[in-house]
Protein backbone atom coordinates (compact mmCIF):
# COMPACT_ATOMS: atom_id res chain seq x y z
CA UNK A 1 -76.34 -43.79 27.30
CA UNK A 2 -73.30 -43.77 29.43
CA UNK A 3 -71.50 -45.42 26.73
CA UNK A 4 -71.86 -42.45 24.22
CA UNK A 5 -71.42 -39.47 26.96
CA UNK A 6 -67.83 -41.45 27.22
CA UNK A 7 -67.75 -41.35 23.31
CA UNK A 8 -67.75 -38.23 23.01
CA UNK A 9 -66.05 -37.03 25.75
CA UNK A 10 -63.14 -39.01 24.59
CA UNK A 11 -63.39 -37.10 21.12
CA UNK A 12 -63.53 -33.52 22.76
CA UNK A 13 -60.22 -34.21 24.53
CA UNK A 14 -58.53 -35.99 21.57
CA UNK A 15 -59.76 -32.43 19.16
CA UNK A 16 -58.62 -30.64 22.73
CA UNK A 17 -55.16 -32.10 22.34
CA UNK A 18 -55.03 -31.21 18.59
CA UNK A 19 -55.78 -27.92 19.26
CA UNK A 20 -53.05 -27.35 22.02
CA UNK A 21 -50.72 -29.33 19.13
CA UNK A 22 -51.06 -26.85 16.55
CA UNK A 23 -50.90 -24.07 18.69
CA UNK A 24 -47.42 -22.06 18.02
CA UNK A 25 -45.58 -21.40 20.66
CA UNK A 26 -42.72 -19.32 22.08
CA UNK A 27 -38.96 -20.26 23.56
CA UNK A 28 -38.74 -19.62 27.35
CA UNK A 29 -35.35 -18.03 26.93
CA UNK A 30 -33.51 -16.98 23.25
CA UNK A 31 -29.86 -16.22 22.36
CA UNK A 32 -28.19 -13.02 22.34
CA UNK A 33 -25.43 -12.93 18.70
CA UNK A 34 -22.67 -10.22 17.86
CA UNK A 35 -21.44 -9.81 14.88
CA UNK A 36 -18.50 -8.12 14.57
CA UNK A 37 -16.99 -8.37 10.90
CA UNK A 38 -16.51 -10.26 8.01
CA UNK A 39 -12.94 -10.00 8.75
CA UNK A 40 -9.90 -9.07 11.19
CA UNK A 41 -12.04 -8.29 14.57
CA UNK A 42 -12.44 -10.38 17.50
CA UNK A 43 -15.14 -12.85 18.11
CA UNK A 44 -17.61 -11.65 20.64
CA UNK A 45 -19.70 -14.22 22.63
CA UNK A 46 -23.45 -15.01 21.94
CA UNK A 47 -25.24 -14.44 24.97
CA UNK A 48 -27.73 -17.84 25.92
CA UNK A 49 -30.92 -18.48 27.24
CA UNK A 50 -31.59 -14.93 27.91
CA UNK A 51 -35.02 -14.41 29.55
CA UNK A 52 -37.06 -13.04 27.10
CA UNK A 53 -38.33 -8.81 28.22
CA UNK A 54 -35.14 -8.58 29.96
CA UNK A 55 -32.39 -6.22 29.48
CA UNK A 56 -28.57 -7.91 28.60
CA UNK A 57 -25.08 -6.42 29.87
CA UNK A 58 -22.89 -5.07 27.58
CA UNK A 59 -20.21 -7.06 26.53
CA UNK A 60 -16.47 -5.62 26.47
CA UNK A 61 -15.79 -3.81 23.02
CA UNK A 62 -14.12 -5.35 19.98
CA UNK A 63 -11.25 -4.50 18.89
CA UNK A 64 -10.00 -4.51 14.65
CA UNK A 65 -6.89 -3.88 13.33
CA UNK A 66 -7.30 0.19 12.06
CA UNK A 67 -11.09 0.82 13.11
CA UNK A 68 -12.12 2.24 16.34
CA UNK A 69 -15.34 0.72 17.55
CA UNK A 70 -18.41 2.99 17.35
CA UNK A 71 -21.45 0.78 19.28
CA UNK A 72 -24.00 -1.88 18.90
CA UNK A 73 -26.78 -1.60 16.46
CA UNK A 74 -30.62 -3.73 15.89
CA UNK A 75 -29.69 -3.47 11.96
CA UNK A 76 -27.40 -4.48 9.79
CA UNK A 77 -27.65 -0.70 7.82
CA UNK A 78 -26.26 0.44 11.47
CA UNK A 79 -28.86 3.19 12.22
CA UNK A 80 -30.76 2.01 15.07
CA UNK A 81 -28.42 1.95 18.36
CA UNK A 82 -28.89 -0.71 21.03
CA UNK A 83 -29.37 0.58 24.41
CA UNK A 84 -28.25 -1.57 27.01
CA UNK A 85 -29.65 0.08 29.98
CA UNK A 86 -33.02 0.25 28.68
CA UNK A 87 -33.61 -1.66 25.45
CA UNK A 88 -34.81 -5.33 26.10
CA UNK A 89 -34.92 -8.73 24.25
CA UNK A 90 -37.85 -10.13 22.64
CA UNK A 91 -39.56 -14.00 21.98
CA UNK A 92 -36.67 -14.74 19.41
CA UNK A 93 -33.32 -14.66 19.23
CA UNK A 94 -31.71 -11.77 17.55
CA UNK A 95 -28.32 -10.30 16.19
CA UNK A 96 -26.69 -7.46 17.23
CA UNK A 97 -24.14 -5.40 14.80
CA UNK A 98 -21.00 -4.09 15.58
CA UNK A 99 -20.25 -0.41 14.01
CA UNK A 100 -16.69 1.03 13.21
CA UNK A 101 -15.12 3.82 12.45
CA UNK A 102 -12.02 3.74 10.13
CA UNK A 103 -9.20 4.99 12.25
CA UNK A 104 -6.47 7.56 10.07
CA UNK A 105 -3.22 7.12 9.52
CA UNK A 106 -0.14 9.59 8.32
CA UNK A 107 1.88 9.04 5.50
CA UNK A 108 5.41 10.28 5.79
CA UNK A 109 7.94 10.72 2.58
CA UNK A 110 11.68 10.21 2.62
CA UNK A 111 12.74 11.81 -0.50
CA UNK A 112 16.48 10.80 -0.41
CA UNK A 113 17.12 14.12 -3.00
CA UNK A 114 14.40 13.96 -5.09
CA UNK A 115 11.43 16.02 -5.32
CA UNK A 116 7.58 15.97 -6.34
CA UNK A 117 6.74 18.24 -9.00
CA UNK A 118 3.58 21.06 -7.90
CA UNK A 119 1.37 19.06 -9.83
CA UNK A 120 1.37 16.07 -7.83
CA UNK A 121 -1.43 14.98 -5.44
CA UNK A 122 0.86 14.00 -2.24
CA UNK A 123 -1.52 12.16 0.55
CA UNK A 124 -0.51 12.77 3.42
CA UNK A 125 -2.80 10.28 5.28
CA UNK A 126 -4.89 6.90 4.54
CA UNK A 127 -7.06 4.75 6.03
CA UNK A 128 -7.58 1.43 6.15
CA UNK A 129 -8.70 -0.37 3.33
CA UNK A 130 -8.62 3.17 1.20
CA UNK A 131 -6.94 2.86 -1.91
CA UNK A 132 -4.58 5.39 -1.79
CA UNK A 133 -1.94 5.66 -4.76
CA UNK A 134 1.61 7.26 -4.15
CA UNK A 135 3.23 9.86 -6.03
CA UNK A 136 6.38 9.41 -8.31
CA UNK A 137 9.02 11.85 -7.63
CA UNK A 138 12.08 12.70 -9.67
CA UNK A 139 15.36 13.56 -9.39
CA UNK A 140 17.59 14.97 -11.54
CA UNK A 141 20.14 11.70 -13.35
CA UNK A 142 17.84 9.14 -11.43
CA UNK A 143 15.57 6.74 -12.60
CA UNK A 144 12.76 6.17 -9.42
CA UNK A 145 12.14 2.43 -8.66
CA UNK A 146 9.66 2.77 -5.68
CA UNK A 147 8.72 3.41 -2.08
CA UNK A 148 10.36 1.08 0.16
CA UNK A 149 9.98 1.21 4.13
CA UNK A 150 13.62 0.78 4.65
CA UNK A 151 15.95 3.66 4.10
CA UNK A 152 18.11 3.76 0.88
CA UNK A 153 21.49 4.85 0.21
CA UNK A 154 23.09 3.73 -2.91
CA UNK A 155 21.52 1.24 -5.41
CA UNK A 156 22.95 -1.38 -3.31
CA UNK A 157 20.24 -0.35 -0.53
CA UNK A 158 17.80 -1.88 -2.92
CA UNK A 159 17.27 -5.52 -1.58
CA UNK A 160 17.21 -7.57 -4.72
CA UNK A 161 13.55 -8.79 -6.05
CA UNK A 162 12.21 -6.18 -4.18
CA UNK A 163 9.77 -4.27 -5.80
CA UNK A 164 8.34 -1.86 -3.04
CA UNK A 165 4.81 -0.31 -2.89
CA UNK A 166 3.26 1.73 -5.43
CA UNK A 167 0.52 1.97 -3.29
CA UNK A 168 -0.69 1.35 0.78
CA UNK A 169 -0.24 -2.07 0.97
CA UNK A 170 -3.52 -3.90 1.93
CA UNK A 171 -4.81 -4.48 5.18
CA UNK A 172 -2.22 -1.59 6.26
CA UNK A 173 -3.09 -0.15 9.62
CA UNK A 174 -0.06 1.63 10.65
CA UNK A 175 1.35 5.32 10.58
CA UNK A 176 3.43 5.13 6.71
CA UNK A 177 7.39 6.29 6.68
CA UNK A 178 8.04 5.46 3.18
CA UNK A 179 11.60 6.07 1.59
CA UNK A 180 12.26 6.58 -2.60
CA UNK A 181 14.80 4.58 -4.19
CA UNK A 182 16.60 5.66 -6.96
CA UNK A 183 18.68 4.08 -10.10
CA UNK A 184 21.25 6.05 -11.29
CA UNK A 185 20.97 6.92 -15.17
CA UNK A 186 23.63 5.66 -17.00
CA UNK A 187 24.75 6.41 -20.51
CA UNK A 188 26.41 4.58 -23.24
CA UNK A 189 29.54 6.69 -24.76
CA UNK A 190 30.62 6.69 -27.99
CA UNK A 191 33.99 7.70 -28.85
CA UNK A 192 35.30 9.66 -31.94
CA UNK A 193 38.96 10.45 -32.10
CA UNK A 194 38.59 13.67 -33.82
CA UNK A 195 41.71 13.74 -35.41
CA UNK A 196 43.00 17.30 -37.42
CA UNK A 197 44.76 15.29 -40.33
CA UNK A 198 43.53 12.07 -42.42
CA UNK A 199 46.15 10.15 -41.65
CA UNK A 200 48.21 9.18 -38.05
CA UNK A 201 45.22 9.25 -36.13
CA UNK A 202 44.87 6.71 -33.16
CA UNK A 203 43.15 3.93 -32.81
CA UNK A 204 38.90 4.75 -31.99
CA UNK A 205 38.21 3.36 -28.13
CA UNK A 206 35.64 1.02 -27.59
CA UNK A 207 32.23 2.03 -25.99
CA UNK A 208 31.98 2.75 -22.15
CA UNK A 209 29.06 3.11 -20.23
CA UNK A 210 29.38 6.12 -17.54
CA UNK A 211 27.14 6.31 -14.31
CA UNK A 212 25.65 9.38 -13.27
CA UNK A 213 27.32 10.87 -9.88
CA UNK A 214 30.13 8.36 -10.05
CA UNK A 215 33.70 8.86 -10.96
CA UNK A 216 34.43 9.08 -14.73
CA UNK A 217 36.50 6.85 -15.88
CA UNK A 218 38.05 7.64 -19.99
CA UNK A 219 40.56 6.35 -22.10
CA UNK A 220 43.38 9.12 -22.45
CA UNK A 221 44.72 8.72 -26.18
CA UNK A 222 48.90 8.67 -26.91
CA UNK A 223 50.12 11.89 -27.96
CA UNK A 224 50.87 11.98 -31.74
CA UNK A 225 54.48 13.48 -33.56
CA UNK A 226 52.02 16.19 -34.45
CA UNK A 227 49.59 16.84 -32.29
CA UNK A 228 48.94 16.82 -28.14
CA UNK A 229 45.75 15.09 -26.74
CA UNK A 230 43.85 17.81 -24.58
CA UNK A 231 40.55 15.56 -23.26
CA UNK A 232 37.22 14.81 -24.00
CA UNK A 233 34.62 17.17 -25.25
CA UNK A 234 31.19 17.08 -26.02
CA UNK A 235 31.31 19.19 -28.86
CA UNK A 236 33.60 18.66 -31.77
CA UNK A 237 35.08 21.78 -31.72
CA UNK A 238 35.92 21.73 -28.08
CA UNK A 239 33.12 24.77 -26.91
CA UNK A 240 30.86 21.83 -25.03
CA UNK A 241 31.84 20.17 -21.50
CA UNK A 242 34.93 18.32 -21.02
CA UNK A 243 34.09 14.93 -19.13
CA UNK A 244 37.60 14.83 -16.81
CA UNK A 245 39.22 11.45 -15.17
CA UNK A 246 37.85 11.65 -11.63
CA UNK A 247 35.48 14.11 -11.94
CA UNK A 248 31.72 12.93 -11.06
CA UNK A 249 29.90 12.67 -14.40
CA UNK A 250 26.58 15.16 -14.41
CA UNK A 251 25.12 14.43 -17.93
CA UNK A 252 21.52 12.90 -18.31
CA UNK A 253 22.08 10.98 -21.75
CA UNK A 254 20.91 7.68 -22.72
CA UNK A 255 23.77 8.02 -25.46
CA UNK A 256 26.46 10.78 -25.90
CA UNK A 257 29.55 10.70 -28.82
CA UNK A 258 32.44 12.70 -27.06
CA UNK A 259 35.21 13.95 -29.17
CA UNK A 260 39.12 14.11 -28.79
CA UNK A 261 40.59 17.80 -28.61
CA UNK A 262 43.97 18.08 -29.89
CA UNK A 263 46.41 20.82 -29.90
């Protein structure tokens, strides 16, 4: 008799032990995670073996380049604030969010003469990661090349290769000064010698190419036994502009045929 009381005693503790075995149970203490961002903010801590029903401090806030950081949130959609003084862990481990706010910046143009027409949607401010597109000015016998962040003077300002921004560079978090570069226009100049009779005329120049805003630079054509050379003209019969040696050339041509006035 004894012999089956310890039987089965022996089987109630083994289905005992199975029992407790089975059982799920809990961590005495879970970790605390922050997540910041994908990308460009610092790292914040996990907090370990956190007692679980207790409240956790708050750590010191994040920083990211161009965001200003908002709080801590429970969910990942950012709408349900953790409350450090109050709100407590549970039995697992758990993630808290990080929220920011995109921080503005202003957007300053250097025209260096030119001018945006009235049309033309001029930002004044971006932030960051915004895709923000910049307007092209003109100016009058300049072709525009781009915004650059260093200043420009002539079209030797231009550093060679460089092809500046067309729009806020990526990942910019910084107040804009942004300065238009220009081309001058330049135009290709035919010659025709205009001569009053068929025969004695001189000899037709070659092309030149003339620079807008720079110094003009012609061929002046012999005086003839008959005739006196009087300058260039634009118009055959002398009524258009005469282009003068020294004088800063102020046509916007891709081509122009000047003609020789005589007298």
């Amino acid at each position: 008799m004894k012999k089956i009381i310890t039987v089965l005693l022996s089987a109630v503790l083994v289905l005992t032990l199975a029992a407790c075995t089975d059982r799920k149970t809990y961590p005495t203490e879970v970790t605390v995670y922050f997540f910041t961002a994908n990308s460009g903010a610092v790292r914040v801590p996990a907090l370990e073996d956190v007692e679980p029903g207790s409240t956790i401090p708050k750590p010191e806030d994040p920083t990211r380049n161009g965001f200003d950081f908002v709080g801590w949130f429970k969910d990942i959609s950012l709408t349900a604030p953790w409350v450090f003084e109050t709100d407590t862990v549970g039995e697992k481990s758990l993630i808290l969010y990080a929220k920011w706010q995109s921080r503005p910046y202003l957007i300053t143009y250097v025209l260096g003469g030119g001018e945006f027409r009235e049309t033309d949607v001029v930002p004044e401010e971006y932030t960051t990661g915004q895709i923000v597109i910049f307007p092209i000015p003109r100016k009058t016998g300049y072709s525009f090349r781009g915004w650059y962040k260093y200043e420009w003077i002539d079209e030797s300002s231009t550093k060679p290769g460089d092809n500046g921004f067309q729009s806020v560079p990526e990942s910019s978090a910084e107040d804009l000064t942004l300065f238009a570069h220009w081309e001058a226009r330049i135009t290709n100049i035919t010659f025709n010698v205009n001569y009053p009779l068929a025969t004695g005329a001189p000899a037709r120049p070659n092309s030149v190419a003339l620079t807008y805003d720079k110094e003009i630079k012609l061929p002046v054509l012999e005086n003839t036994a008959s005739y006196t050379f009087k300058g260039w003209n634009t118009k055959a019969d002398g009524t258009g502009d005469y282009l003068v040696n020294g004088e800063l050339y102020s046509i916007v041509r891709n081509s122009l045929t000047i003609y020789a006035i005589w007298e």
